[in-house]
C-alpha atoms as a PDB file:
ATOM      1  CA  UNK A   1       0.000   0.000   0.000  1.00  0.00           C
ATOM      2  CA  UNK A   2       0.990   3.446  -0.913  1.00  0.00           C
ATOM      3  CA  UNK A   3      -1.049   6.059   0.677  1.00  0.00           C
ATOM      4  CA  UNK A   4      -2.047   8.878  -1.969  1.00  0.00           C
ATOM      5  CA  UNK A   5       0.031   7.263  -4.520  1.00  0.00           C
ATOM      6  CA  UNK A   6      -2.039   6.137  -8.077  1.00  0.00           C
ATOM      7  CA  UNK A   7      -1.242   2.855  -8.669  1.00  0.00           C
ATOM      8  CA  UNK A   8      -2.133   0.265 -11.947  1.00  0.00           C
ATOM      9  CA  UNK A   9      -2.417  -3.251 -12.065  1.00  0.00           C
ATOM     10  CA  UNK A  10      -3.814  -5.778 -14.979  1.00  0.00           C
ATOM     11  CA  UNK A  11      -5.641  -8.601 -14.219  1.00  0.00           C
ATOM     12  CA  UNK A  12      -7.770 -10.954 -15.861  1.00  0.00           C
ATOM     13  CA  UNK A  13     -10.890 -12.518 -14.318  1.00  0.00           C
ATOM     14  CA  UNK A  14     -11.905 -16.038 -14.326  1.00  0.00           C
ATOM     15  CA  UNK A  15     -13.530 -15.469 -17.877  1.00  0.00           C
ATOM     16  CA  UNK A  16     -10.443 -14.017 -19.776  1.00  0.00           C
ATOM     17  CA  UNK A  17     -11.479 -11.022 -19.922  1.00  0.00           C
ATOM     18  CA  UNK A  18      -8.469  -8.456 -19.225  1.00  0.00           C
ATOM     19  CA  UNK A  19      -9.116  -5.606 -17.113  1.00  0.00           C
ATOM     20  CA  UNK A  20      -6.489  -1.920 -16.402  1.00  0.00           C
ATOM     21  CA  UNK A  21      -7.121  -0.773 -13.146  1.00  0.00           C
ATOM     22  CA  UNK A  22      -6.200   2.372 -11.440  1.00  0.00           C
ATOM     23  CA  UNK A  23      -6.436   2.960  -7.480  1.00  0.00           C
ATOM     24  CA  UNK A  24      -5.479   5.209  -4.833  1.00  0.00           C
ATOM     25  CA  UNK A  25      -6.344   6.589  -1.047  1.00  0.00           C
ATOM     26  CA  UNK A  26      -8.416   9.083  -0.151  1.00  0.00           C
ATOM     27  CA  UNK A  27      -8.695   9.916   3.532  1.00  0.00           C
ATOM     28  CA  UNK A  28     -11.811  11.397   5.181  1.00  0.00           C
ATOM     29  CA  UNK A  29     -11.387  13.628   8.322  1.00  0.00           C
ATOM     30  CA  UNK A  30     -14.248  14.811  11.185  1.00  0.00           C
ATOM     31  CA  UNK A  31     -13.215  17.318  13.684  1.00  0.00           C
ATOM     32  CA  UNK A  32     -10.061  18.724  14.620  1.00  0.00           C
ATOM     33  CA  UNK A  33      -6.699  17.937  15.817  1.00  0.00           C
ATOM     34  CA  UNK A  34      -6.503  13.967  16.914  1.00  0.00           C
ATOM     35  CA  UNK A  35      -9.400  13.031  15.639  1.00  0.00           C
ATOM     36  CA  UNK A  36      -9.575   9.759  14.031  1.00  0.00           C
ATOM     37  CA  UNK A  37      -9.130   9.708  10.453  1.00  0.00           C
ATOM     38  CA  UNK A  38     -10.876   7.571   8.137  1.00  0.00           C
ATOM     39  CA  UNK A  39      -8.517   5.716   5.092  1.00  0.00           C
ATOM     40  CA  UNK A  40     -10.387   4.250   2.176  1.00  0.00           C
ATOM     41  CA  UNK A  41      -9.188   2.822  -1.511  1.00  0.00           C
ATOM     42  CA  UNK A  42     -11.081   3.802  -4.958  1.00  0.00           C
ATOM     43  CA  UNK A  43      -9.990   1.985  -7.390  1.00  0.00           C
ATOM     44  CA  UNK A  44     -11.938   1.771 -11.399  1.00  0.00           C
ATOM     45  CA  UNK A  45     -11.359  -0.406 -14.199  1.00  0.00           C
ATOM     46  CA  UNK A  46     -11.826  -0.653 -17.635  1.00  0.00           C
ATOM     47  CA  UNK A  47     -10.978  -3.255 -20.196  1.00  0.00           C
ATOM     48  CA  UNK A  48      -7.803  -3.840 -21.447  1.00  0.00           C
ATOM     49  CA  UNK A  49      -8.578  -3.548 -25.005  1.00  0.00           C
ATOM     50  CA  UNK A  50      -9.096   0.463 -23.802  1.00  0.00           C
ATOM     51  CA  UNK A  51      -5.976   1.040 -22.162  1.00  0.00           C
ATOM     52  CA  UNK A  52      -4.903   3.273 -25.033  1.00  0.00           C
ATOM     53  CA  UNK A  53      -6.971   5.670 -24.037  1.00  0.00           C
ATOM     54  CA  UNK A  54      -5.694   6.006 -20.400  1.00  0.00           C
ATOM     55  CA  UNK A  55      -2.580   8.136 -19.255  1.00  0.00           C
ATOM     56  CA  UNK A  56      -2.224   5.619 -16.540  1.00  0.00           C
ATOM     57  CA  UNK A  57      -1.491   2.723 -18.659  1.00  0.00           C
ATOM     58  CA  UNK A  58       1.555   3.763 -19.773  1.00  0.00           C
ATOM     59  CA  UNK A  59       4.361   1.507 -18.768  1.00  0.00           C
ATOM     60  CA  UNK A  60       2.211  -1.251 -18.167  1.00  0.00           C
ATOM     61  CA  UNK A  61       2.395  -4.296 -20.390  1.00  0.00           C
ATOM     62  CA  UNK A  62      -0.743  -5.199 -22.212  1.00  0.00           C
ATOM     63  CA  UNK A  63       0.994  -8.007 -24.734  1.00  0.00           C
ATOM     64  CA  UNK A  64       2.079 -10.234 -22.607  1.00  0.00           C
ATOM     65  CA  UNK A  65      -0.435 -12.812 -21.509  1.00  0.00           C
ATOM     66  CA  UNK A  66       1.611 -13.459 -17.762  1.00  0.00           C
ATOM     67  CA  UNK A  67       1.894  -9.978 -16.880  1.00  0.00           C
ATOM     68  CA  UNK A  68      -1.832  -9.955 -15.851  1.00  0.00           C
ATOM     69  CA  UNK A  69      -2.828 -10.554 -11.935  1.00  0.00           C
ATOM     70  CA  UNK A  70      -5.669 -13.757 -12.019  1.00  0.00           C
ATOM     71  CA  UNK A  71      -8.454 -11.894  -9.879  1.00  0.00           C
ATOM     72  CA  UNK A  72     -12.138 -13.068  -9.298  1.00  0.00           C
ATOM     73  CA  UNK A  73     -15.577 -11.403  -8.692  1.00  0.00           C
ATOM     74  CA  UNK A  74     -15.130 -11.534  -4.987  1.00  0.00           C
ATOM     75  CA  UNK A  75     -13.493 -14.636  -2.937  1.00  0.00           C
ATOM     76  CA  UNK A  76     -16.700 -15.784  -1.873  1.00  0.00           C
ATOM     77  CA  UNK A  77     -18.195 -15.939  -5.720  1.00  0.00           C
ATOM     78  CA  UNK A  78     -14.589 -17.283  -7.066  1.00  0.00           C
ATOM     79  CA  UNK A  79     -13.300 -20.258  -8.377  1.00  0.00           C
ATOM     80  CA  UNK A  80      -9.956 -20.040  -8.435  1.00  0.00           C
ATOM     81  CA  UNK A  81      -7.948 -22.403  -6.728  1.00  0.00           C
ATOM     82  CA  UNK A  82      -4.767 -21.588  -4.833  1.00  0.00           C
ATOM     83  CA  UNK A  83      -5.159 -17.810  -4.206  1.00  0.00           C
ATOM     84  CA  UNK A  84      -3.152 -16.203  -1.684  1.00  0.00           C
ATOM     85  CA  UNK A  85      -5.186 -13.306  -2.012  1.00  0.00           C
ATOM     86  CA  UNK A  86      -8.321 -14.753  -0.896  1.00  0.00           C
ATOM     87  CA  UNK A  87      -9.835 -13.559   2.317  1.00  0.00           C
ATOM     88  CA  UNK A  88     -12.983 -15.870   2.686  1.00  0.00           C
ATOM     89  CA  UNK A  89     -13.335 -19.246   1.567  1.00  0.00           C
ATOM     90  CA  UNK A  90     -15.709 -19.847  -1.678  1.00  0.00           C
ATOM     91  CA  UNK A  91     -19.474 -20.350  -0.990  1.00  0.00           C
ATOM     92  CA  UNK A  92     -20.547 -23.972  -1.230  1.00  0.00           C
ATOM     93  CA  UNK A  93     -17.743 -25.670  -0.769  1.00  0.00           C
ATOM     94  CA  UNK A  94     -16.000 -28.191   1.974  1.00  0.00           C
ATOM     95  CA  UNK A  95     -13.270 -26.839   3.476  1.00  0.00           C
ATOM     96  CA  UNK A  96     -10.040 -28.883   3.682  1.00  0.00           C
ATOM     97  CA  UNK A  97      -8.385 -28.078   7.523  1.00  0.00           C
ATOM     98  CA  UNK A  98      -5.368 -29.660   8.075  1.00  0.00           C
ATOM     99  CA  UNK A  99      -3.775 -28.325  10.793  1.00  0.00           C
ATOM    100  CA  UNK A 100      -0.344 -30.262  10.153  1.00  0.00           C
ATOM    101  CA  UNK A 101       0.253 -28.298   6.883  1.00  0.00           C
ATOM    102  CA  UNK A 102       0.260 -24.895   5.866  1.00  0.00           C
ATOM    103  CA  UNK A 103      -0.622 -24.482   1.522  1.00  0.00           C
ATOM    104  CA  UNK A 104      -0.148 -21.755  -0.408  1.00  0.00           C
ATOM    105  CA  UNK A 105      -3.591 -21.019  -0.342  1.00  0.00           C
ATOM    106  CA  UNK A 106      -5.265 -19.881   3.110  1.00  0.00           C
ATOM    107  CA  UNK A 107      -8.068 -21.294   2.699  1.00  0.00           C
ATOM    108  CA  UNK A 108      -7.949 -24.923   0.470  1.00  0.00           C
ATOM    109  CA  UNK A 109     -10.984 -26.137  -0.523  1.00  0.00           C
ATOM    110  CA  UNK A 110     -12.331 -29.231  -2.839  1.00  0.00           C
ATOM    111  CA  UNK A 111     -12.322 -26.829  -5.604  1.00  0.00           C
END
């Protein structure tokens, strides 16, 4: 994470399709001095096949296939097996504890 910094990434869903995206911070302050502040990310996305028309994807490599991150819809709504990224195991399915052996995934499943 890079506070305030605009950052690009492309990834391509489950489907194939291939997606630019561009995020960054924005912070959200109530009150004065010492007051909690709030930290959120935006981030919007276009397909890839548009990218010429965005300043920010300059510099980032649309040819090759393997420079794209695999994302999903949302972990719950995914299919992707072995994602480090996931944060909640996929709806429906058994989950596979063992607590003897640590995978690559955190949450393996009998995907």
């Amino acid at each position: 994470s890079q506070p305030g910094a605009i950052l690009t990434q492309l990834s391509r869903m489950p489907d194939g399709r291939t997606y630019v995206w561009i995020a960054r911070t924005v912070e959200h302050r109530r009150g004065g001095y010492g007051t909690p502040k709030r930290m959120f990310a935006v981030a919007l996305g276009c397909e890839a096949r548009y990218a010429d028309r965005l300043v920010y994807a300059k510099g980032v490599n649309l040819i090759d296939p393997d420079a794209a991150t695999l994302i999903g819809a949302g972990c719950k709504v995914c299919d992707r097996a072995d994602c480090a990224q996931r944060a909640f195991p996929p709806l429906g399915r058994t989950l596979q504890i063992d607590e003897n052996q640590r995978g690559f995934a955190p949450y393996a499943s009998g995907m």
